[in-house]
PDB file of N, CA and C in Angstrom:
ATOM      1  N   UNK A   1    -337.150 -22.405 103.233  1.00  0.00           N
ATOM      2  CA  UNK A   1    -336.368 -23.322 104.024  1.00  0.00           C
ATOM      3  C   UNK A   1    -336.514 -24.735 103.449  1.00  0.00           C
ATOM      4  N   UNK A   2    -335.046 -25.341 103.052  1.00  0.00           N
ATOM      5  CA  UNK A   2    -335.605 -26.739 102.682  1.00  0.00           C
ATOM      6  C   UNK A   2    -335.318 -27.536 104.356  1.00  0.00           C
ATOM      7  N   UNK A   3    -336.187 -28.983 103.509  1.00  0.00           N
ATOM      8  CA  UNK A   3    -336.442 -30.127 104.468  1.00  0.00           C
ATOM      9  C   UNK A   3    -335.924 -30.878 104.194  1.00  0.00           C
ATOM     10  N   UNK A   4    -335.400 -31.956 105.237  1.00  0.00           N
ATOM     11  CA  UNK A   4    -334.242 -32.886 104.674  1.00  0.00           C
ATOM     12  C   UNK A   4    -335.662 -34.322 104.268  1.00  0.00           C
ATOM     13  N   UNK A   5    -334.939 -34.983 103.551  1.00  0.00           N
ATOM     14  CA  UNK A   5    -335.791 -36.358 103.173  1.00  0.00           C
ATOM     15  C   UNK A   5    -336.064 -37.011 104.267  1.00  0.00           C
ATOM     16  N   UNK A   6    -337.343 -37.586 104.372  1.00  0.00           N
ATOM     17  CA  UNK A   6    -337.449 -38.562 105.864  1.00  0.00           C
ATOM     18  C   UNK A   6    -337.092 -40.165 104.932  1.00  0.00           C
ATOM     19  N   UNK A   7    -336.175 -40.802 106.017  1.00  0.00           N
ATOM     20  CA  UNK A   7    -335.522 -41.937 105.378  1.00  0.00           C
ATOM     21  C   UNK A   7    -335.818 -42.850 106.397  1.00  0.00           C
ATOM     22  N   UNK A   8    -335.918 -44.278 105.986  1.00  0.00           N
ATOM     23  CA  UNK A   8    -336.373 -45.283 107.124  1.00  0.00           C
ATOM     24  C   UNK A   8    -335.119 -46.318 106.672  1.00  0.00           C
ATOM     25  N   UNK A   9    -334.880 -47.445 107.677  1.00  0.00           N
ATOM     26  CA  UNK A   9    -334.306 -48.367 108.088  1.00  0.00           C
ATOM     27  C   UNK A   9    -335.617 -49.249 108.092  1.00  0.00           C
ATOM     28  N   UNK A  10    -335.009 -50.765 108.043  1.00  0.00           N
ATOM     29  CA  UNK A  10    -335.587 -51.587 108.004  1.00  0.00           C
ATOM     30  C   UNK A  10    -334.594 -52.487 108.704  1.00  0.00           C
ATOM     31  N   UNK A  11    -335.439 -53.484 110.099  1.00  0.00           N
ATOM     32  CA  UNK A  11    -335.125 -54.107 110.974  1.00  0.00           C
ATOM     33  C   UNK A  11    -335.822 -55.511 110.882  1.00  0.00           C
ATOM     34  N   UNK A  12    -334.744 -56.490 110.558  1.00  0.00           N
ATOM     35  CA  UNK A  12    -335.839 -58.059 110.418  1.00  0.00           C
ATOM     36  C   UNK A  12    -335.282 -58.417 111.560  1.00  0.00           C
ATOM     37  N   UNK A  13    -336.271 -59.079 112.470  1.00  0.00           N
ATOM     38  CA  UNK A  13    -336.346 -59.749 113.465  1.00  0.00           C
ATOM     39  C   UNK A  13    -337.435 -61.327 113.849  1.00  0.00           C
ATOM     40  N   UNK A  14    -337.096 -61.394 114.974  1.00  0.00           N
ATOM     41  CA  UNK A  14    -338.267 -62.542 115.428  1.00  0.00           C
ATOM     42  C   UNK A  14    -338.667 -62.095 117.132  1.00  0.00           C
ATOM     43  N   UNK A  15    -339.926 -62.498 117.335  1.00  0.00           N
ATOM     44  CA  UNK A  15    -339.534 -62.564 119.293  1.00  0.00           C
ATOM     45  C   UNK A  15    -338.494 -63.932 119.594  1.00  0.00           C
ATOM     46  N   UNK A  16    -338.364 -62.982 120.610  1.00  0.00           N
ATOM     47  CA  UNK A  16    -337.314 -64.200 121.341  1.00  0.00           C
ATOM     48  C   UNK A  16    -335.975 -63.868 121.237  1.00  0.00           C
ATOM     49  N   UNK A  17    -335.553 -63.010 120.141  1.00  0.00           N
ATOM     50  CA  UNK A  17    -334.299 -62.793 119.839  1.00  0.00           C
ATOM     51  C   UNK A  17    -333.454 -61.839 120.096  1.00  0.00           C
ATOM     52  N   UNK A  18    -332.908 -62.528 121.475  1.00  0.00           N
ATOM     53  CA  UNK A  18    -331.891 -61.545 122.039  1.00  0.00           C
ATOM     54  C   UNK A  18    -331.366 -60.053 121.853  1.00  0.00           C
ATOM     55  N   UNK A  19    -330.509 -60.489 120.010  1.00  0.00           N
ATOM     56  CA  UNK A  19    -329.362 -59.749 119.477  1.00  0.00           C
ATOM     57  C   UNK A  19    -330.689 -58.699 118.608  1.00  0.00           C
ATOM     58  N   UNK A  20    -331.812 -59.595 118.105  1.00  0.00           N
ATOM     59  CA  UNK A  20    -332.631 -58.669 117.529  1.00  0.00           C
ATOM     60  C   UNK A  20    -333.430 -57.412 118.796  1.00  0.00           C
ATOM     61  N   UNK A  21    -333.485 -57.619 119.950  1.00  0.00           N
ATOM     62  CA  UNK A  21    -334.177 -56.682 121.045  1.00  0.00           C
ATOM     63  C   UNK A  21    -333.049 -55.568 121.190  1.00  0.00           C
ATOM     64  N   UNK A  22    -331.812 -56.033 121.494  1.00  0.00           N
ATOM     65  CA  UNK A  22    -330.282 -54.868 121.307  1.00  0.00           C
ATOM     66  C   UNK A  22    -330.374 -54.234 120.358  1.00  0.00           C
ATOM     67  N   UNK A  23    -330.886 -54.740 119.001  1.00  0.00           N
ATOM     68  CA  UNK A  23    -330.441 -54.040 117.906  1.00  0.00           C
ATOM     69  C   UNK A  23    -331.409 -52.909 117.680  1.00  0.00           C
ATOM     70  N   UNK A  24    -332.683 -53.233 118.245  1.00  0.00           N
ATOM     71  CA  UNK A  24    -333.703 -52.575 118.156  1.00  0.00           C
ATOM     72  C   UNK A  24    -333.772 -51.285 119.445  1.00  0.00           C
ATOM     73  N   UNK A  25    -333.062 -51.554 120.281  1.00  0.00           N
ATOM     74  CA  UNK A  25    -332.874 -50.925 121.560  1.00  0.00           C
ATOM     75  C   UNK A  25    -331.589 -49.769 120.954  1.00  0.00           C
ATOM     76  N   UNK A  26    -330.609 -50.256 119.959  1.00  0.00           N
ATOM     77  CA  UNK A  26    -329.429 -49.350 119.519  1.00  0.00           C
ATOM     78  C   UNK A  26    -329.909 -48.306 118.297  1.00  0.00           C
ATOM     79  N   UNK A  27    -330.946 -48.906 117.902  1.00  0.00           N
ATOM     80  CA  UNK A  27    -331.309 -48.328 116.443  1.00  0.00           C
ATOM     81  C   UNK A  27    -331.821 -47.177 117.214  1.00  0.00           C
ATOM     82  N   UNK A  28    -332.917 -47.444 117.998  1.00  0.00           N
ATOM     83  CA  UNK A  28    -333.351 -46.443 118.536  1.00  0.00           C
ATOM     84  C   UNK A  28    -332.551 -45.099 119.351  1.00  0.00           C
ATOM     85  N   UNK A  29    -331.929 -45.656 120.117  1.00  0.00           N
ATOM     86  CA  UNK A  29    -330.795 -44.931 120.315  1.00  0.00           C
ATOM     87  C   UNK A  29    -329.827 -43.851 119.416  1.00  0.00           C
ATOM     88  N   UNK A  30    -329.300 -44.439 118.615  1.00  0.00           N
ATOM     89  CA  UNK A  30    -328.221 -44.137 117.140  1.00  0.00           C
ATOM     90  C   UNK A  30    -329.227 -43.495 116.562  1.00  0.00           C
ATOM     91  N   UNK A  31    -330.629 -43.287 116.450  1.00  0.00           N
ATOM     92  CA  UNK A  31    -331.248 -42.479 115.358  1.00  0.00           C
ATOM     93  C   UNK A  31    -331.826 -41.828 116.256  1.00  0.00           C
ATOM     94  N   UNK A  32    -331.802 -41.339 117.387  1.00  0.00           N
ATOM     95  CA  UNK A  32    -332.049 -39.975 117.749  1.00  0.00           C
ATOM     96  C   UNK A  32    -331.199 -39.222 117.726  1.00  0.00           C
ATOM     97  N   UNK A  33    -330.302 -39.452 117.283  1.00  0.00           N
ATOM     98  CA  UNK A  33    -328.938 -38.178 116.743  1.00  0.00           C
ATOM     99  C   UNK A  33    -329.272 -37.836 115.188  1.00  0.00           C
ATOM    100  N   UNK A  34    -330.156 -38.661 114.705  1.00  0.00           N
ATOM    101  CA  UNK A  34    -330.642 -38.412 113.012  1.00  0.00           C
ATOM    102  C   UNK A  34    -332.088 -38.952 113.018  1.00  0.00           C
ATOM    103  N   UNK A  35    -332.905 -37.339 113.303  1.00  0.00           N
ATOM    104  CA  UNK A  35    -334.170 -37.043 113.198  1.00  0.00           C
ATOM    105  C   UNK A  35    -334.555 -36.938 111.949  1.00  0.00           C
ATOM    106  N   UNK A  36    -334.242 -37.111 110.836  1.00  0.00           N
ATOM    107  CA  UNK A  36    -334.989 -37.560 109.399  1.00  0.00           C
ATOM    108  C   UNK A  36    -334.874 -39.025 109.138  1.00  0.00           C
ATOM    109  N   UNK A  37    -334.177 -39.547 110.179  1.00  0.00           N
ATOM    110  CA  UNK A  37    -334.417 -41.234 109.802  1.00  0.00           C
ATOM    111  C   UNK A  37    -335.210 -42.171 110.709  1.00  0.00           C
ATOM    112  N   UNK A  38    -335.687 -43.212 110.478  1.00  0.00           N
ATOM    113  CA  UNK A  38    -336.431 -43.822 111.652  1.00  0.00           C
ATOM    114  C   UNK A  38    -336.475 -45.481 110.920  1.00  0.00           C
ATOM    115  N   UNK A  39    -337.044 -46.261 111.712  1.00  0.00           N
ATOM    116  CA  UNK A  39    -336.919 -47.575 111.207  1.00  0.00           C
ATOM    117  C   UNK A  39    -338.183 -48.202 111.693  1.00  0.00           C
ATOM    118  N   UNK A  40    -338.235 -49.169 110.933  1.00  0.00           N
ATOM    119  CA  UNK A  40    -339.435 -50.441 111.098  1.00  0.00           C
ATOM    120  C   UNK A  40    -338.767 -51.549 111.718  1.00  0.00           C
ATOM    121  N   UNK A  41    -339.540 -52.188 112.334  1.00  0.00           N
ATOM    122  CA  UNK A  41    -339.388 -53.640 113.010  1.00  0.00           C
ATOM    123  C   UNK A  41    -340.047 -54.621 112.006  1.00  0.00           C
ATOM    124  N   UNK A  42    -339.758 -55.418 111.175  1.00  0.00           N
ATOM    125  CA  UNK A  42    -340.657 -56.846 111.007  1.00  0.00           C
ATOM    126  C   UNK A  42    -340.404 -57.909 111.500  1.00  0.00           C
ATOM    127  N   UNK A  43    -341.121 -58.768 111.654  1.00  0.00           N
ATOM    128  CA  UNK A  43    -340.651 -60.061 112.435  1.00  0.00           C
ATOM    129  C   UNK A  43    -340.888 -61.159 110.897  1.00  0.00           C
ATOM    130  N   UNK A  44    -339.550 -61.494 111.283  1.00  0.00           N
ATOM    131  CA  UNK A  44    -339.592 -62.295 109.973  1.00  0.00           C
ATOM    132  C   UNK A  44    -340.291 -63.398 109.767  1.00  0.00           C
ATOM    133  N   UNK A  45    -341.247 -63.987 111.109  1.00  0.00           N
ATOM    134  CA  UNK A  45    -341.963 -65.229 111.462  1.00  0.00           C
ATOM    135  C   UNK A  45    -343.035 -64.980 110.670  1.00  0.00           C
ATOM    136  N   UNK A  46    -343.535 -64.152 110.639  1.00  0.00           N
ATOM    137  CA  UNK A  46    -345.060 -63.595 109.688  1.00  0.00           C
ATOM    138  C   UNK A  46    -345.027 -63.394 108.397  1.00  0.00           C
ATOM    139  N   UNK A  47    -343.795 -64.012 107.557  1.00  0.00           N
ATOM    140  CA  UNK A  47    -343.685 -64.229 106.182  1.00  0.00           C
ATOM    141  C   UNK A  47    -342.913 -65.508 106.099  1.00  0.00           C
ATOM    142  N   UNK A  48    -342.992 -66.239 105.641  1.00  0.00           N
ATOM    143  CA  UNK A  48    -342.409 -67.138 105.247  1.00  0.00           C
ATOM    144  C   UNK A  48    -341.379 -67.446 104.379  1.00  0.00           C
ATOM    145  N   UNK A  49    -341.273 -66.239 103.173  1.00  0.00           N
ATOM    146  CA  UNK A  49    -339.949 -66.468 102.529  1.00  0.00           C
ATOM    147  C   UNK A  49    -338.928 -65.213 103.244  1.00  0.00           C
ATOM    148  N   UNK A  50    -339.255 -64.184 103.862  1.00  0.00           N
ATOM    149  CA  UNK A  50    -338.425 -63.605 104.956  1.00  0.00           C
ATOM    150  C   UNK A  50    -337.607 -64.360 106.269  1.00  0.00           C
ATOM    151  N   UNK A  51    -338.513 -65.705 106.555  1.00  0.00           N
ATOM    152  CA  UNK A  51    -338.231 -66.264 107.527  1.00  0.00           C
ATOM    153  C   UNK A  51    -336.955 -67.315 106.870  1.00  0.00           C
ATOM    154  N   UNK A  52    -337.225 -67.927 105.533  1.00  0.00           N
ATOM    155  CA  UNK A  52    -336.411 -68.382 104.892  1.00  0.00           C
ATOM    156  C   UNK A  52    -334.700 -67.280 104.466  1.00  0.00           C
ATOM    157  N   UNK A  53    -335.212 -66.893 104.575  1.00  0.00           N
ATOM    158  CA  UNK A  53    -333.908 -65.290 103.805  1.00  0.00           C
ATOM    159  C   UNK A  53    -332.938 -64.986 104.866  1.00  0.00           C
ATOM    160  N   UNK A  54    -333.849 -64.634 105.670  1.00  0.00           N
ATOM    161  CA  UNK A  54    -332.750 -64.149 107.011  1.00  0.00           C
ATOM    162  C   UNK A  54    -332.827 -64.664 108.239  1.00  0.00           C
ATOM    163  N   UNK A  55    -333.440 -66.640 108.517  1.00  0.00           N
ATOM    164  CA  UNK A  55    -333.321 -67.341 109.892  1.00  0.00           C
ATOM    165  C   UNK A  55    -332.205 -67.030 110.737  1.00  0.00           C
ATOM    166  N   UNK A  56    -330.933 -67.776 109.785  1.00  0.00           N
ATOM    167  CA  UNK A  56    -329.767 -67.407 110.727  1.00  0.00           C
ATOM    168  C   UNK A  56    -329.222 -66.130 110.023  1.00  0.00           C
ATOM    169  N   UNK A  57    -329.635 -65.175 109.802  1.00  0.00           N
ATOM    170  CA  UNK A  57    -328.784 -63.332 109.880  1.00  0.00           C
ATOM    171  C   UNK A  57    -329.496 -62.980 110.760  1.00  0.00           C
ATOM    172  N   UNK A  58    -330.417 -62.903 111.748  1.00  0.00           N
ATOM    173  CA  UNK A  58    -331.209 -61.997 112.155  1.00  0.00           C
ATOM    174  C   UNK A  58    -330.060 -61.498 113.471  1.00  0.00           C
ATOM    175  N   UNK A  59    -330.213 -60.371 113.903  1.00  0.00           N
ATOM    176  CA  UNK A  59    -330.604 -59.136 113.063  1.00  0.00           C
ATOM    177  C   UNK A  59    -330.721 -58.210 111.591  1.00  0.00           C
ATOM    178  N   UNK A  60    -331.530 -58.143 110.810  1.00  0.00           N
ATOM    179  CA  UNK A  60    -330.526 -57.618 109.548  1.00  0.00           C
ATOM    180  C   UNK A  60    -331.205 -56.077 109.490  1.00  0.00           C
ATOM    181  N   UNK A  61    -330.412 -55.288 108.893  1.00  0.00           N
ATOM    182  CA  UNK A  61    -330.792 -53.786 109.545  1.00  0.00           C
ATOM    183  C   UNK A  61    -330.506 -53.494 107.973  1.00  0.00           C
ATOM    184  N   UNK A  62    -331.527 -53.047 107.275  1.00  0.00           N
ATOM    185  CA  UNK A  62    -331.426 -52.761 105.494  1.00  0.00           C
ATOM    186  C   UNK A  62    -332.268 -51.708 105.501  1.00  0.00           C
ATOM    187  N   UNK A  63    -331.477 -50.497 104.268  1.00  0.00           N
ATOM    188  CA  UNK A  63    -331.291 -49.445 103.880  1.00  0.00           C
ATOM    189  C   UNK A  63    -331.273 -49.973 102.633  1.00  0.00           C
ATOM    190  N   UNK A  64    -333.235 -49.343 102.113  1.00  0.00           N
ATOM    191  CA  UNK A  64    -334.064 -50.104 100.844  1.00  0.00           C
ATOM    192  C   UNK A  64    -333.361 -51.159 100.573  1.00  0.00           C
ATOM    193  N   UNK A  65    -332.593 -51.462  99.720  1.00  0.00           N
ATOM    194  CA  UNK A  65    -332.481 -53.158  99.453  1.00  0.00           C
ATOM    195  C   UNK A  65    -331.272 -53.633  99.604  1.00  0.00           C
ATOM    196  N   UNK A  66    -330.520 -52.569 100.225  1.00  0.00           N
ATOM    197  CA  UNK A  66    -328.910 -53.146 100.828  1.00  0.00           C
ATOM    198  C   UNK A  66    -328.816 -53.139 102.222  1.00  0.00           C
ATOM    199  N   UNK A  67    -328.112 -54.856 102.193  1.00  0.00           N
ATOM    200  CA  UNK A  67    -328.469 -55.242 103.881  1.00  0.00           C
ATOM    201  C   UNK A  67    -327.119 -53.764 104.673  1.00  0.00           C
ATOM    202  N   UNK A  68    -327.209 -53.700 105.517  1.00  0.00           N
ATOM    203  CA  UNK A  68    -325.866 -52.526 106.374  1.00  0.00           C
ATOM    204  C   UNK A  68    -325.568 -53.657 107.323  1.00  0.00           C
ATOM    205  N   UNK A  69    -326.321 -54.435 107.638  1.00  0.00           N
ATOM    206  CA  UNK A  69    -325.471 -54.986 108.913  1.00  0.00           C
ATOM    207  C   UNK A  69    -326.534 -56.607 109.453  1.00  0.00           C
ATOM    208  N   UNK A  70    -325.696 -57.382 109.590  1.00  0.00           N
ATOM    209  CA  UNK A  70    -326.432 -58.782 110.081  1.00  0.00           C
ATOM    210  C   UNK A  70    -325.422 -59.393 111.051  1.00  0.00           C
ATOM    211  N   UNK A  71    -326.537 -60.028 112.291  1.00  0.00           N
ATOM    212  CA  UNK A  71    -325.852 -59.998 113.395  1.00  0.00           C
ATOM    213  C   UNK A  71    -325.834 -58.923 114.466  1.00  0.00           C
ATOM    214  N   UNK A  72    -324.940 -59.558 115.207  1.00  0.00           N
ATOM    215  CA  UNK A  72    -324.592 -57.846 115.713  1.00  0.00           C
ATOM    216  C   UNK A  72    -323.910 -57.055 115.122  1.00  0.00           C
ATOM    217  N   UNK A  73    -324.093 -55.865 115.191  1.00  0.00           N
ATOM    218  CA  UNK A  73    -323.710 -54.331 114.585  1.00  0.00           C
ATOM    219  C   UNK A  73    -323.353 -53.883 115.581  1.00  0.00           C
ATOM    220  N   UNK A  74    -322.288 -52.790 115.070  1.00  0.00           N
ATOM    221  CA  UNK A  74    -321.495 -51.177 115.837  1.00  0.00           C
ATOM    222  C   UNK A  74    -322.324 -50.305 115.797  1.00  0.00           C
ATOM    223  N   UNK A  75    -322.673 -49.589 116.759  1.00  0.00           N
ATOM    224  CA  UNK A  75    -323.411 -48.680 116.588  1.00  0.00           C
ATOM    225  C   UNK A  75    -322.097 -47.423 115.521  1.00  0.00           C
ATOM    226  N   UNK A  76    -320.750 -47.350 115.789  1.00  0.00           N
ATOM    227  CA  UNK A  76    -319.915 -46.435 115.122  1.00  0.00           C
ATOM    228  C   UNK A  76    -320.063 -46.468 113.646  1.00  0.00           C
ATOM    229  N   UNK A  77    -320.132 -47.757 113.352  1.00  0.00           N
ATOM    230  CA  UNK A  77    -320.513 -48.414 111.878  1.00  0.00           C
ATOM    231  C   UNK A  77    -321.626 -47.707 111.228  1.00  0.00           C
ATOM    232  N   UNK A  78    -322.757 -47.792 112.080  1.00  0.00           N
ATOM    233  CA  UNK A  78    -324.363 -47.592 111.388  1.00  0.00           C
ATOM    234  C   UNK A  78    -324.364 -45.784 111.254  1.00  0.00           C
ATOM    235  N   UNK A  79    -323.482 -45.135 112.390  1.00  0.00           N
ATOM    236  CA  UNK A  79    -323.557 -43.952 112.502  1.00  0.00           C
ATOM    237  C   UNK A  79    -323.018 -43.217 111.245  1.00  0.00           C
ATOM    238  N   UNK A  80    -321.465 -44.137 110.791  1.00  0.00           N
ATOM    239  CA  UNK A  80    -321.018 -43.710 109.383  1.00  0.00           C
ATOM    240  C   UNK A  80    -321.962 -43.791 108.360  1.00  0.00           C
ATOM    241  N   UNK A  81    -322.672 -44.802 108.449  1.00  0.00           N
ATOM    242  CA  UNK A  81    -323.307 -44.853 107.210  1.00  0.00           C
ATOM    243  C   UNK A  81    -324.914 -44.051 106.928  1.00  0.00           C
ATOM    244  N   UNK A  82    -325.155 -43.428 108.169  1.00  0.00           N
ATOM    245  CA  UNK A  82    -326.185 -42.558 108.190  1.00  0.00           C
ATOM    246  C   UNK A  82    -325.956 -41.424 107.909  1.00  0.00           C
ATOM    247  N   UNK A  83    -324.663 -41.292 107.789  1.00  0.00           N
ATOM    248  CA  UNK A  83    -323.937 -39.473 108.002  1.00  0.00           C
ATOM    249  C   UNK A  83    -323.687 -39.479 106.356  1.00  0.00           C
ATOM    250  N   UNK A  84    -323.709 -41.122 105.578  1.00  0.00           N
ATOM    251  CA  UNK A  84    -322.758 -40.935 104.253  1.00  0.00           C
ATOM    252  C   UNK A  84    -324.461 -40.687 103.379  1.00  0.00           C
ATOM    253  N   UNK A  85    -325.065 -41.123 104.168  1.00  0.00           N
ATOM    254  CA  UNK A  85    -326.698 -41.381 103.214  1.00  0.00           C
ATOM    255  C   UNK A  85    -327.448 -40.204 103.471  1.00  0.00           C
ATOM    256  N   UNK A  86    -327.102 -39.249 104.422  1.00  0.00           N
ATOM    257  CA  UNK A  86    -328.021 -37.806 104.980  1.00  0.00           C
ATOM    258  C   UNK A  86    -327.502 -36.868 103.707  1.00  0.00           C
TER     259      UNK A  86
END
């Protein structure tokens, strides 16, 4: 029997941030329909050139080194692009 690849998302955030708590609340959501993927939270405050990179994008939701989405996101959007990367 094969196994599918376990694949992660990557979520830059800060506290405090609204659109980043939704996004993190949708990710979670949207990837329990795709159990080989899962995601990290960083807060971009605890690096300093992260905090520089993405102040005003946050939310940014990146798949290894290509951003998918900054701001708010569709969850219909993220779903295509999980179905094109599975």
């Amino acid at each position: 029997m094969q196994t599918k690849e376990h694949k992660s998302l990557t979520l830059y955030s800060r506290p405090g941030c609204t659109l980043c708590e939704e996004a993190a609340v949708l990710l979670d959501f949207v990837l329990d329909e795709f159990p080989e993927w899962t995601f990290e939270e960083i807060n971009i405050d605890e690096d300093a050139a992260l905090s520089l990179r993405f102040l005003y994008e946050i939310p940014v939701v990146m798949y290894q080194s290509e951003i998918w989405s900054y701001g708010k996101f569709e969850t219909d959007t993220l779903r295509n692009r999980l179905l094109e990367k599975s």
